[in-house]
C-alpha atoms as a PDB file:
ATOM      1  CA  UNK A   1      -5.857  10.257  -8.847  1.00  0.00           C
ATOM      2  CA  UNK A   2      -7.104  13.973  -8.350  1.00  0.00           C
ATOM      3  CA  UNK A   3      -5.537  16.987  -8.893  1.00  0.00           C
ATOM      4  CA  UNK A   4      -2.692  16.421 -12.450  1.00  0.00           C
ATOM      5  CA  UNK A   5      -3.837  15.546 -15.612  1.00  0.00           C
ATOM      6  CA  UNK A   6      -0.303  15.185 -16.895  1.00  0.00           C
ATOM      7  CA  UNK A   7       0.041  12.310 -13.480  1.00  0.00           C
ATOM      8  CA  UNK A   8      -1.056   8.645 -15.081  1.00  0.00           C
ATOM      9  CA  UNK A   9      -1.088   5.576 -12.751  1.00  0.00           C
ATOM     10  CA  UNK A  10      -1.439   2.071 -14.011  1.00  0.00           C
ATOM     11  CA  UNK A  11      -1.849  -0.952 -12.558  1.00  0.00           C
ATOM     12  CA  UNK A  12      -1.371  -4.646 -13.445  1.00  0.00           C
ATOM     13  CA  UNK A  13      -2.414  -7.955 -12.223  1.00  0.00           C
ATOM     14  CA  UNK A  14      -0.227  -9.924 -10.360  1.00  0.00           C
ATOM     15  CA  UNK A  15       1.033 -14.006 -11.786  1.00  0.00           C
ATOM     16  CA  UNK A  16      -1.082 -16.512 -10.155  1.00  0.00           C
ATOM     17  CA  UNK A  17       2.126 -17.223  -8.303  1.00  0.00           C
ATOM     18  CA  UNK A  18       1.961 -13.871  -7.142  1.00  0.00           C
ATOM     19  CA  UNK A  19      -1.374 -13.041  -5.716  1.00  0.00           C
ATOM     20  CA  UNK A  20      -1.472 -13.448  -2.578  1.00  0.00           C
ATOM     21  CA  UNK A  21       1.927 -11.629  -1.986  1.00  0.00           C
ATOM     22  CA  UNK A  22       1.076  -8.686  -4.310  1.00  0.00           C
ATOM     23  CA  UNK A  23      -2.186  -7.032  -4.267  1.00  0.00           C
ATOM     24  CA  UNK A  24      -0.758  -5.252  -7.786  1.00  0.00           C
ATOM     25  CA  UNK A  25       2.070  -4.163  -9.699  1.00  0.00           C
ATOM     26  CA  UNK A  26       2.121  -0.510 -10.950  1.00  0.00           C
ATOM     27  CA  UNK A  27       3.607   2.211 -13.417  1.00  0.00           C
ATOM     28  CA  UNK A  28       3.693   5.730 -12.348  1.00  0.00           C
ATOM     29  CA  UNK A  29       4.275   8.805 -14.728  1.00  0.00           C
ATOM     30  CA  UNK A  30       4.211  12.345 -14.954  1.00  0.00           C
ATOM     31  CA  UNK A  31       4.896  14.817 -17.289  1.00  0.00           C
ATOM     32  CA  UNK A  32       4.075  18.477 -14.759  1.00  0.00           C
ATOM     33  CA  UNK A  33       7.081  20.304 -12.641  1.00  0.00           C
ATOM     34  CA  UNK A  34       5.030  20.023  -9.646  1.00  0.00           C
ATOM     35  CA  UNK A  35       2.461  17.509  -7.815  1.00  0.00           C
ATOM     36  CA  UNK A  36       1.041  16.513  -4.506  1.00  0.00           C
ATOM     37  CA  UNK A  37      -1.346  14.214  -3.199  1.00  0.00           C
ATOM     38  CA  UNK A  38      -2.471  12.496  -0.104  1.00  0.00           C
ATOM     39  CA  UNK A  39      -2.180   8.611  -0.159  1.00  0.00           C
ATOM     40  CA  UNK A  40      -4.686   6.277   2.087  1.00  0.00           C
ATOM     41  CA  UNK A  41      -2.987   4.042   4.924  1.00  0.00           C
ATOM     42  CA  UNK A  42      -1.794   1.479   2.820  1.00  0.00           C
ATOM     43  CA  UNK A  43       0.160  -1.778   3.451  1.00  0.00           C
ATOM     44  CA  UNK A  44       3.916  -1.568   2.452  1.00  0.00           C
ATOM     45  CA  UNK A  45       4.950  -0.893  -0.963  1.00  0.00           C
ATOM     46  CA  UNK A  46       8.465  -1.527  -3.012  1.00  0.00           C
ATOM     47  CA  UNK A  47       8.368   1.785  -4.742  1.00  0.00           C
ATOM     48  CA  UNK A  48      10.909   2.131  -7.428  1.00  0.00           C
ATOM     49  CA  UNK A  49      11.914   5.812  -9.199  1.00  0.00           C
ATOM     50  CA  UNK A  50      13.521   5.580 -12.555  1.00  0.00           C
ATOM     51  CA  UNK A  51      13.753   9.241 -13.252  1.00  0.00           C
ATOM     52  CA  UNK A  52      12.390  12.330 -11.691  1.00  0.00           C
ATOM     53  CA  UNK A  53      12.000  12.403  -8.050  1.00  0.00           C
ATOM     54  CA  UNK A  54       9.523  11.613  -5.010  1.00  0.00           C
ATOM     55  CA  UNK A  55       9.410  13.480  -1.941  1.00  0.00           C
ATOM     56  CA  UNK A  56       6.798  11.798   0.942  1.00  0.00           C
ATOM     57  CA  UNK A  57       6.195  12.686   4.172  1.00  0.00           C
ATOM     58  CA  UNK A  58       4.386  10.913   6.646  1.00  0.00           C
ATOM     59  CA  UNK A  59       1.946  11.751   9.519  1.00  0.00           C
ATOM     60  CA  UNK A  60       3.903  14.776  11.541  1.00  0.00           C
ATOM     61  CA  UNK A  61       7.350  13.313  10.005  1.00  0.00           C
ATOM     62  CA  UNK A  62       9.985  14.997   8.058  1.00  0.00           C
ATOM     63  CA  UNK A  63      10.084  14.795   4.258  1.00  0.00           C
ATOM     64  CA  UNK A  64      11.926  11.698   2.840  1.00  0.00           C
ATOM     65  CA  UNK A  65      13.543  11.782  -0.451  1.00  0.00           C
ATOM     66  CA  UNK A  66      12.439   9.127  -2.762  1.00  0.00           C
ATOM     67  CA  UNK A  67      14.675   9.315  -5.807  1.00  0.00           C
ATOM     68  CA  UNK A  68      15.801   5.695  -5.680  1.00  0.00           C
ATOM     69  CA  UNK A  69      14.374   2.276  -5.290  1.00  0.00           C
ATOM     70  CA  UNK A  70      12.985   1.992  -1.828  1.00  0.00           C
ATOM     71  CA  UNK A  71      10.964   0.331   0.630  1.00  0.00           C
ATOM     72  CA  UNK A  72       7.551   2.706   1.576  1.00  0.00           C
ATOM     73  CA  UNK A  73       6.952   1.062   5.037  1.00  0.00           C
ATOM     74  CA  UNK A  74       3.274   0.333   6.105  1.00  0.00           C
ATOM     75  CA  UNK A  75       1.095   2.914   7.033  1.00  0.00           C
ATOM     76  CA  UNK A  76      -0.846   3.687  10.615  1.00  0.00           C
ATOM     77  CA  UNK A  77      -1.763   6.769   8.495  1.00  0.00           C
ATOM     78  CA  UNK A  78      -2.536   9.012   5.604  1.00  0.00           C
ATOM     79  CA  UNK A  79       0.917  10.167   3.841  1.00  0.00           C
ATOM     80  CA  UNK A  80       1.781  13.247   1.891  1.00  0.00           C
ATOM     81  CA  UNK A  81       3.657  13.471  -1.644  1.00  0.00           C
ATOM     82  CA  UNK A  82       5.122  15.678  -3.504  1.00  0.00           C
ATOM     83  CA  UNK A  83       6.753  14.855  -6.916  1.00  0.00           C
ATOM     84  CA  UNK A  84       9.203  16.149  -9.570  1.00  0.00           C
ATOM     85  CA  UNK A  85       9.154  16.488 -13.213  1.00  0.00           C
ATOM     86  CA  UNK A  86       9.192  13.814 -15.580  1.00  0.00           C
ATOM     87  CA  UNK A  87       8.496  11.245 -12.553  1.00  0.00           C
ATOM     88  CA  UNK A  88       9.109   7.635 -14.206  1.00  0.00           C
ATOM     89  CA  UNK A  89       8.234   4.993 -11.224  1.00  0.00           C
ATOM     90  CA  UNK A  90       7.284   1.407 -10.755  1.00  0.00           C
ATOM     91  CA  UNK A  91       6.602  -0.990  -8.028  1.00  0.00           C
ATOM     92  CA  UNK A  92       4.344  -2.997  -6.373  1.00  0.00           C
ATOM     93  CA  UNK A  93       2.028  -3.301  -3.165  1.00  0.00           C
ATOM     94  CA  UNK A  94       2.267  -6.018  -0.616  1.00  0.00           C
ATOM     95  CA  UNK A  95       0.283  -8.331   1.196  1.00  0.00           C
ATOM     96  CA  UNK A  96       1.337  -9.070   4.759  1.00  0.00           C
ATOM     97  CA  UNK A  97       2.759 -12.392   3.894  1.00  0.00           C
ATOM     98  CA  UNK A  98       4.285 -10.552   1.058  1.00  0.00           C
ATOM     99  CA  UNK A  99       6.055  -8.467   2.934  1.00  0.00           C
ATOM    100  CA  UNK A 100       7.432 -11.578   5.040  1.00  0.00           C
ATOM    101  CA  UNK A 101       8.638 -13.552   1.506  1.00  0.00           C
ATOM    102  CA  UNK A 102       9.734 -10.456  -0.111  1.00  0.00           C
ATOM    103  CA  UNK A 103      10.814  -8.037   2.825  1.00  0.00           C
ATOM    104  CA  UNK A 104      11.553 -10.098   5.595  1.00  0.00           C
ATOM    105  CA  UNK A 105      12.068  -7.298   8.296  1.00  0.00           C
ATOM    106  CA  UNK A 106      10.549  -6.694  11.525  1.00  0.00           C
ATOM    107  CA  UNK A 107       7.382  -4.249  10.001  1.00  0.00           C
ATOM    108  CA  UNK A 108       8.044  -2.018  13.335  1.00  0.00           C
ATOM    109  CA  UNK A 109      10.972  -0.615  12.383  1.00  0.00           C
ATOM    110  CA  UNK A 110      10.130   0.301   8.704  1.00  0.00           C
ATOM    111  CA  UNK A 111       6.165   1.238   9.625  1.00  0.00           C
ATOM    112  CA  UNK A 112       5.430   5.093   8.548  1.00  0.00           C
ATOM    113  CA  UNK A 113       8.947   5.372   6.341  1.00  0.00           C
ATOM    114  CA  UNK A 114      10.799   4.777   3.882  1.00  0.00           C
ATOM    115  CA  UNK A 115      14.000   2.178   3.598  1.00  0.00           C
ATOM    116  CA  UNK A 116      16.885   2.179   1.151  1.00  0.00           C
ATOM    117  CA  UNK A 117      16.075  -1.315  -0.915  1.00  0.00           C
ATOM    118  CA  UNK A 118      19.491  -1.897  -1.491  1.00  0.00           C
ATOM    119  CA  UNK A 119      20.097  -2.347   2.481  1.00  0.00           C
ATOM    120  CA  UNK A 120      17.781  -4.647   2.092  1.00  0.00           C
ATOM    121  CA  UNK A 121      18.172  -6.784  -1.145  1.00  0.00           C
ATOM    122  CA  UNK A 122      21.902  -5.936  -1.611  1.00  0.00           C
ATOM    123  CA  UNK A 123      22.842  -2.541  -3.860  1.00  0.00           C
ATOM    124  CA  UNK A 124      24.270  -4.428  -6.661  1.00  0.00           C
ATOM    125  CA  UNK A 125      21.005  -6.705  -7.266  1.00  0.00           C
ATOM    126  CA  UNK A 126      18.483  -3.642  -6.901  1.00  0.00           C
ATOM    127  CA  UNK A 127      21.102  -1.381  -8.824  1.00  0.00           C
ATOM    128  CA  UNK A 128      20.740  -4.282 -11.758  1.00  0.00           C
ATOM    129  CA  UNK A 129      17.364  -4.564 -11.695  1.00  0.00           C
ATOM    130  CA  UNK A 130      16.604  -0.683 -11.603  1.00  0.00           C
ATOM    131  CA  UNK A 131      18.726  -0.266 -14.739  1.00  0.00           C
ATOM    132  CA  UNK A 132      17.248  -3.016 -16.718  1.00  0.00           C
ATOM    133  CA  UNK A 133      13.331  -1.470 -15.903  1.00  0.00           C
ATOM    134  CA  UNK A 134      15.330   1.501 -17.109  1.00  0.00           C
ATOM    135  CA  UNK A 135      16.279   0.325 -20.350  1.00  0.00           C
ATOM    136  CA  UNK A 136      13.160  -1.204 -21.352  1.00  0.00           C
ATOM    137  CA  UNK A 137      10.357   1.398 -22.720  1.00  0.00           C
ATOM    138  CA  UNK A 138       7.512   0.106 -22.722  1.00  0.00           C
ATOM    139  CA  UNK A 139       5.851   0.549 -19.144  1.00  0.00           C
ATOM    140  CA  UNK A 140       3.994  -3.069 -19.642  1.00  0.00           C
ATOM    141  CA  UNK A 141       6.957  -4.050 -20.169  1.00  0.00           C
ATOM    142  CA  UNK A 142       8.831  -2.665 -17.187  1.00  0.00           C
ATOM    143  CA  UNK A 143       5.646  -4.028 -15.085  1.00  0.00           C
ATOM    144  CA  UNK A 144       6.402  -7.858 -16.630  1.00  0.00           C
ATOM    145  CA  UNK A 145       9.922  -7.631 -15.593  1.00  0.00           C
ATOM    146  CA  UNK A 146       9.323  -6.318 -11.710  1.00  0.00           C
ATOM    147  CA  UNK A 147       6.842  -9.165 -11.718  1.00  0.00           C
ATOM    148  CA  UNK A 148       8.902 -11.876 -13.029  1.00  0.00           C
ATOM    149  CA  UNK A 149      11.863 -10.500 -10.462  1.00  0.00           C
ATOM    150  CA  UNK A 150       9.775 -10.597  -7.805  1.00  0.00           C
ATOM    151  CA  UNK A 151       8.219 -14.439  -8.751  1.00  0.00           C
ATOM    152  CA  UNK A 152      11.919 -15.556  -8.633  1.00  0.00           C
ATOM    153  CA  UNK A 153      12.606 -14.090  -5.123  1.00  0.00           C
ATOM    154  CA  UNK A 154       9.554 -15.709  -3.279  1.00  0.00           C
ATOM    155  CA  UNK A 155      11.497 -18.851  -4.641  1.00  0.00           C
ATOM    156  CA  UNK A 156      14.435 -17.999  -3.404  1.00  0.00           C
ATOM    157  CA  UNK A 157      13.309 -16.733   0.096  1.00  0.00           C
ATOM    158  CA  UNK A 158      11.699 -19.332   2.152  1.00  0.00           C
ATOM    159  CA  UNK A 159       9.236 -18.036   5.127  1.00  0.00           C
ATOM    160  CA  UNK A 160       8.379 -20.470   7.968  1.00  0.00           C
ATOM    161  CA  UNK A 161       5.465 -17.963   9.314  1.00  0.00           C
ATOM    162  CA  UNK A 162       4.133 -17.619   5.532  1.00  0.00           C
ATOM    163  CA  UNK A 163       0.801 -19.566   6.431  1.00  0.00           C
ATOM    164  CA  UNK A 164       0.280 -17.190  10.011  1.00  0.00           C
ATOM    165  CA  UNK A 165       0.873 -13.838   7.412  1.00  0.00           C
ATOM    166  CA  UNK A 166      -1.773 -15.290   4.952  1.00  0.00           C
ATOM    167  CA  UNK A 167      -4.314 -15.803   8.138  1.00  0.00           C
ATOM    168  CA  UNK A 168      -3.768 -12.261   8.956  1.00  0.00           C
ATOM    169  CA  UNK A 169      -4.353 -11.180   5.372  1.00  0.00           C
ATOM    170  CA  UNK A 170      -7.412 -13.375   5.501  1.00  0.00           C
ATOM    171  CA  UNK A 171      -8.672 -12.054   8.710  1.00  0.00           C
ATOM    172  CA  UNK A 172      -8.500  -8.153   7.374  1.00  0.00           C
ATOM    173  CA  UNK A 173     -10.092  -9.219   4.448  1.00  0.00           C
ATOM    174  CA  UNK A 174     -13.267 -10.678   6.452  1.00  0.00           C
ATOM    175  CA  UNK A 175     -13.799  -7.319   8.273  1.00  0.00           C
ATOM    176  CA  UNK A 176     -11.463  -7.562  10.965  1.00  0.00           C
ATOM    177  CA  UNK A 177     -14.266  -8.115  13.625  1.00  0.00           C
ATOM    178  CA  UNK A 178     -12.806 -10.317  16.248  1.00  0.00           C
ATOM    179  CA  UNK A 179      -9.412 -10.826  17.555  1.00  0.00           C
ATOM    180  CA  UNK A 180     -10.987 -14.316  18.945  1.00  0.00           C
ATOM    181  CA  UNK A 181     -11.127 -15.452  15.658  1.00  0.00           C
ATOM    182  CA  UNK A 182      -7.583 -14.175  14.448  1.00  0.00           C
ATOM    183  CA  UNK A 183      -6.078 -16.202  17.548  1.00  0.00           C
ATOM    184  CA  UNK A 184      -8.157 -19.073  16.450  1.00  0.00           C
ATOM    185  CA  UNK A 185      -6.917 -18.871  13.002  1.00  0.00           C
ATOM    186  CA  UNK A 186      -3.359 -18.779  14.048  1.00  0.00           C
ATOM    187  CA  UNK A 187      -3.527 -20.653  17.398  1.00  0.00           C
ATOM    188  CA  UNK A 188      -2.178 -18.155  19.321  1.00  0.00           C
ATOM    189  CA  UNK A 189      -3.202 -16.333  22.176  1.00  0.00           C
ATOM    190  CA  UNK A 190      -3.960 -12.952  22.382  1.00  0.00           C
ATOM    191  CA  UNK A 191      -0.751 -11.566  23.223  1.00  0.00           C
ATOM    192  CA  UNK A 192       1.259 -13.671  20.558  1.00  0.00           C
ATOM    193  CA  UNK A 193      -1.128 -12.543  17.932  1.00  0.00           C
ATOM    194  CA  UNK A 194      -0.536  -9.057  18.989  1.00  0.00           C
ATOM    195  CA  UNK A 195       3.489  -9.645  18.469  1.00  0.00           C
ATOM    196  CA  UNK A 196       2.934 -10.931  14.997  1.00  0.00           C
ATOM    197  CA  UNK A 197       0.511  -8.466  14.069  1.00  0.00           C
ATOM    198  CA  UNK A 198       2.980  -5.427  14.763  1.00  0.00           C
ATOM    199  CA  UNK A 199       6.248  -7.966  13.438  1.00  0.00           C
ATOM    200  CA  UNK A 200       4.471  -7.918   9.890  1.00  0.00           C
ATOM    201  CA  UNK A 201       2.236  -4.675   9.922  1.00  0.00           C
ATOM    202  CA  UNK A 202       3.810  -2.165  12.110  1.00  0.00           C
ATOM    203  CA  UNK A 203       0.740  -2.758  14.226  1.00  0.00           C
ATOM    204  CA  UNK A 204      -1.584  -3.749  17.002  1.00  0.00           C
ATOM    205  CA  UNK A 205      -4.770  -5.981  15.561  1.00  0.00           C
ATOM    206  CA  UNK A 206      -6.958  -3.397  16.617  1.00  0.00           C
ATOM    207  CA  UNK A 207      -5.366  -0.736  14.576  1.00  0.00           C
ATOM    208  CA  UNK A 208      -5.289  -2.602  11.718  1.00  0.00           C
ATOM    209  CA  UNK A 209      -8.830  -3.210  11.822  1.00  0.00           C
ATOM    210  CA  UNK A 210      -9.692   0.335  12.350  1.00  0.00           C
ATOM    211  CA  UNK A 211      -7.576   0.887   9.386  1.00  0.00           C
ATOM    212  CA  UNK A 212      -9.032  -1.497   6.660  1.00  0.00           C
ATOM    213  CA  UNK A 213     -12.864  -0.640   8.121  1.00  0.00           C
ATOM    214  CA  UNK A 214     -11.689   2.769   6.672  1.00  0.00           C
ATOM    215  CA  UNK A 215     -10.683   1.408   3.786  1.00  0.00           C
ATOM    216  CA  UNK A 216     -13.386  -0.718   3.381  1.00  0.00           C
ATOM    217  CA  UNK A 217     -16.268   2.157   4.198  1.00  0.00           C
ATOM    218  CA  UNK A 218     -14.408   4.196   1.540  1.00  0.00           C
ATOM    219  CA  UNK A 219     -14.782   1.395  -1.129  1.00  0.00           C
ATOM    220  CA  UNK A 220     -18.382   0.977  -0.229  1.00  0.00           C
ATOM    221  CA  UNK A 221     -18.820   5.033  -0.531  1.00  0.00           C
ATOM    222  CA  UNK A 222     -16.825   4.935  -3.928  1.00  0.00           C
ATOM    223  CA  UNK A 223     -19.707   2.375  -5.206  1.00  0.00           C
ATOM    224  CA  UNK A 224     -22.482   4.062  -4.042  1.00  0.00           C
ATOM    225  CA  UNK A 225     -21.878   7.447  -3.252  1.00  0.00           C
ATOM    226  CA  UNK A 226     -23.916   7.545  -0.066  1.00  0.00           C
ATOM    227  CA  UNK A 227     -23.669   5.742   3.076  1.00  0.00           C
ATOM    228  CA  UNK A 228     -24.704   6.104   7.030  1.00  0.00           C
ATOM    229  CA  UNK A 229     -22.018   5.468   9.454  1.00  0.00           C
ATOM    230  CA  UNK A 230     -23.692   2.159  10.914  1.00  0.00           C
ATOM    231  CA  UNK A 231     -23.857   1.390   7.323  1.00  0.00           C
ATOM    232  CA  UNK A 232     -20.071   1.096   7.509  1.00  0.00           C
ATOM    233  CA  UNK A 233     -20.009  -0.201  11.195  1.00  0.00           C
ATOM    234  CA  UNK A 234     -19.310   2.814  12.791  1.00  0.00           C
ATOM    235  CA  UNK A 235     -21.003   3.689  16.374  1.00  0.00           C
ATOM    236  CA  UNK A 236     -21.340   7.264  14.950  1.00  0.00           C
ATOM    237  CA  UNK A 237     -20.317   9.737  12.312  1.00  0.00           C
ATOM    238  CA  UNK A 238     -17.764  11.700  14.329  1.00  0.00           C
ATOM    239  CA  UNK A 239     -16.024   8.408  14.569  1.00  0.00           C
ATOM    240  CA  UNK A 240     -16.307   7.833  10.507  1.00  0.00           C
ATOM    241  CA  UNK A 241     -15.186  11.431  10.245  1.00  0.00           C
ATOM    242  CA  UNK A 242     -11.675  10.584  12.815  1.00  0.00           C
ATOM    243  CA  UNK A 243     -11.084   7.151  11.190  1.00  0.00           C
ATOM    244  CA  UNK A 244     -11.463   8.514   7.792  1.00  0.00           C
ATOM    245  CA  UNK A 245      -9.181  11.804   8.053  1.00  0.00           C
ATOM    246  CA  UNK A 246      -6.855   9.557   9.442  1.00  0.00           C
ATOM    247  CA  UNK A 247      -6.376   6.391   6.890  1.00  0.00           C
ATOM    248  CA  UNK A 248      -8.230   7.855   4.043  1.00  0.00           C
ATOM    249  CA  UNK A 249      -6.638  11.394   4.140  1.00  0.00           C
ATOM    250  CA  UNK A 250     -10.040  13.605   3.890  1.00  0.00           C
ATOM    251  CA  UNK A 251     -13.828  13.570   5.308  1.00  0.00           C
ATOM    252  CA  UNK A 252     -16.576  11.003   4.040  1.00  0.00           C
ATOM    253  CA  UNK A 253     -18.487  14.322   2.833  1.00  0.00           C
ATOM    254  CA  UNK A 254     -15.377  15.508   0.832  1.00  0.00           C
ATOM    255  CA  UNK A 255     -14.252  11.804  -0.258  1.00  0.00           C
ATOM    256  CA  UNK A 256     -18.161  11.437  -1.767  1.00  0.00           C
ATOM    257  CA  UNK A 257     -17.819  14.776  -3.426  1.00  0.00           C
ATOM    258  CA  UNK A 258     -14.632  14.045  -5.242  1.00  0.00           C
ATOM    259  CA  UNK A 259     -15.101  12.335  -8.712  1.00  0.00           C
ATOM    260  CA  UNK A 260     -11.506  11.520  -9.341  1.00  0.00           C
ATOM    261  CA  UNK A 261     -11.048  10.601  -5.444  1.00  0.00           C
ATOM    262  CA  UNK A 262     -13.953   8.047  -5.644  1.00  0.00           C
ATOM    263  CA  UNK A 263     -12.664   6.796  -8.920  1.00  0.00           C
ATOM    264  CA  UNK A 264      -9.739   5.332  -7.345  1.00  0.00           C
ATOM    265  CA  UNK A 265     -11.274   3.472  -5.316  1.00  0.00           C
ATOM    266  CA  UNK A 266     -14.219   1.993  -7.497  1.00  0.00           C
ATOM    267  CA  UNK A 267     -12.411   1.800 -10.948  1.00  0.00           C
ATOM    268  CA  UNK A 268     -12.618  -2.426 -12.030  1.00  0.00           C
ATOM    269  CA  UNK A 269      -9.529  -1.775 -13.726  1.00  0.00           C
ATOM    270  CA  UNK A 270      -7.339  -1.486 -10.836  1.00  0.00           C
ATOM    271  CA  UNK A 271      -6.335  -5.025  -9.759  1.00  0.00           C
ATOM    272  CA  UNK A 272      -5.831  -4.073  -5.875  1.00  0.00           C
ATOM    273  CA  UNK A 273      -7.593  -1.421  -3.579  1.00  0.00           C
ATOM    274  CA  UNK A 274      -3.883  -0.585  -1.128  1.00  0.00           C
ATOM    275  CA  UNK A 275      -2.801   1.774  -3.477  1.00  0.00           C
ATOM    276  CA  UNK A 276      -4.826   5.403  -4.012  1.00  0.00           C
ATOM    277  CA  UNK A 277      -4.048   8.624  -4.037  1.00  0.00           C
ATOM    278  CA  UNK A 278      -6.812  10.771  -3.357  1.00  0.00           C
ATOM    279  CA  UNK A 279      -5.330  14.697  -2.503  1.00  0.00           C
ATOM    280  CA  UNK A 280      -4.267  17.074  -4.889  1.00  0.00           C
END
């Protein structure tokens, strides 16, 4: 995280039930009056505040309050966020076939905003499960509890496409370097593939592999510090530069430079790489 000192992020590996529908669970806190920060195109996130307040805005969007447990849609790119004081928060990033289990609605609705997780899940149930995180004290605590809740719901929820959501997630994770092979995998054609790409990320195949090549280039730049562009399969630096001002939130040059920015992105502590915030 750059920019706070008083702003302390922690993250927590998911049950073995869990991983591959939650890349990690996490506690947010902060102590200051005032923050922002840029967050990387991430996949969606249940995001929920417990005191203070969140304010996020995506790309050219208006501001949307955050100040109770909500659904942070996926992201096509960077978003900005401003916090409160004493800023209490947990939640959790998602896989694609997380998001199917755990979410269940049509990503291109939700994509680049946030959604009320009551209208969702029911206001009593996330109302319950808010004030019991609130109770507890201990923040490993309060992560143990969101992870057990969210173990019980994939129970609960049954998902016919689960298998199609975990070839997707597979297919990112390889590079993302042919949609032949991601209609392969799912035995669909391109046009089908397309549909369930943009029902369960917001979007189009090729987005989302111009998105996690970002990602991906600024994990590899976070390990070693130094990088060409056909290093990171790039055609050209100019097109780095575009890709990575739009998912990553800043230039290579000024990602490289940043200590704190890099950190997020290399440190073996953190259990999943969708989550960063690297803008102060």
């Amino acid at each position: 995280m750059l920019g706070d000192a008083g702003q302390a992020l922690r993250y927590y590996a998911p049950s073995a039930p869990l991983v591959r529908y939650i890349t990690n669970i996490f506690v947010w806190t902060g102590e200051r009056t005032a923050f922002t920060a840029w967050m990387p195109a991430i996949e969606g996130q249940i995001f929920i505040c417990l005191g203070g307040s969140v304010t996020v805005r995506f790309a050219h969007g208006p501001d949307f309050p955050v100040d109770r447990p909500m659904l942070v849609g996926p992201m096509a790119g960077t978003m900005h966020m401003d916090t409160g004081p004493a800023l209490v928060a947990v939640g959790a990033g998602m896989t694609a076939a997380g998001y199917l289990r755990l979410i269940g609605a049509d990503a291109t609705g939700v994509i680049d905003r946030t959604t009320d997780l009551g209208g969702l899940w029911g206001d009593q149930t996330v109302q319950q499960l808010r004030q019991r995180l609130i109770d507890l004290t201990c923040h490993d605590a309060r992560a143990a509890l969101l992870g057990r809740w969210l173990q019980r719901r994939l129970v609960w929820r049954e998902a016919a496409d689960d298998w199609r959501a975990l070839a997707l997630d597979r297919w990112l994770a390889r590079g993302a370097t042919s949609l032949d092979s991601l209609c392969r995998d799912l035995s669909l054609s391109h046009r089908q593939a397309a549909r369930l790409a943009a029902t369960m990320h917001g979007m189009s195949p090729k987005s989302l592999a111009m998105r996690e090549r970002a990602l991906r280039a600024a994990r590899a730049l976070a390990a070693s510090g130094r990088g060409t562009a056909s290093d990171h399969q790039y055609a050209d630096q100019s097109h780095m530069i575009r890709d990575f001002k739009r998912f990553i939130g800043s230039t290579p040059r000024h990602f490289v430079e940043t200590p704190v920015a890099r950190h997020v992105f290399e440190d073996p502590e953190r259990v999943g790489t969708s989550i960063a915030i690297i803008g102060g």
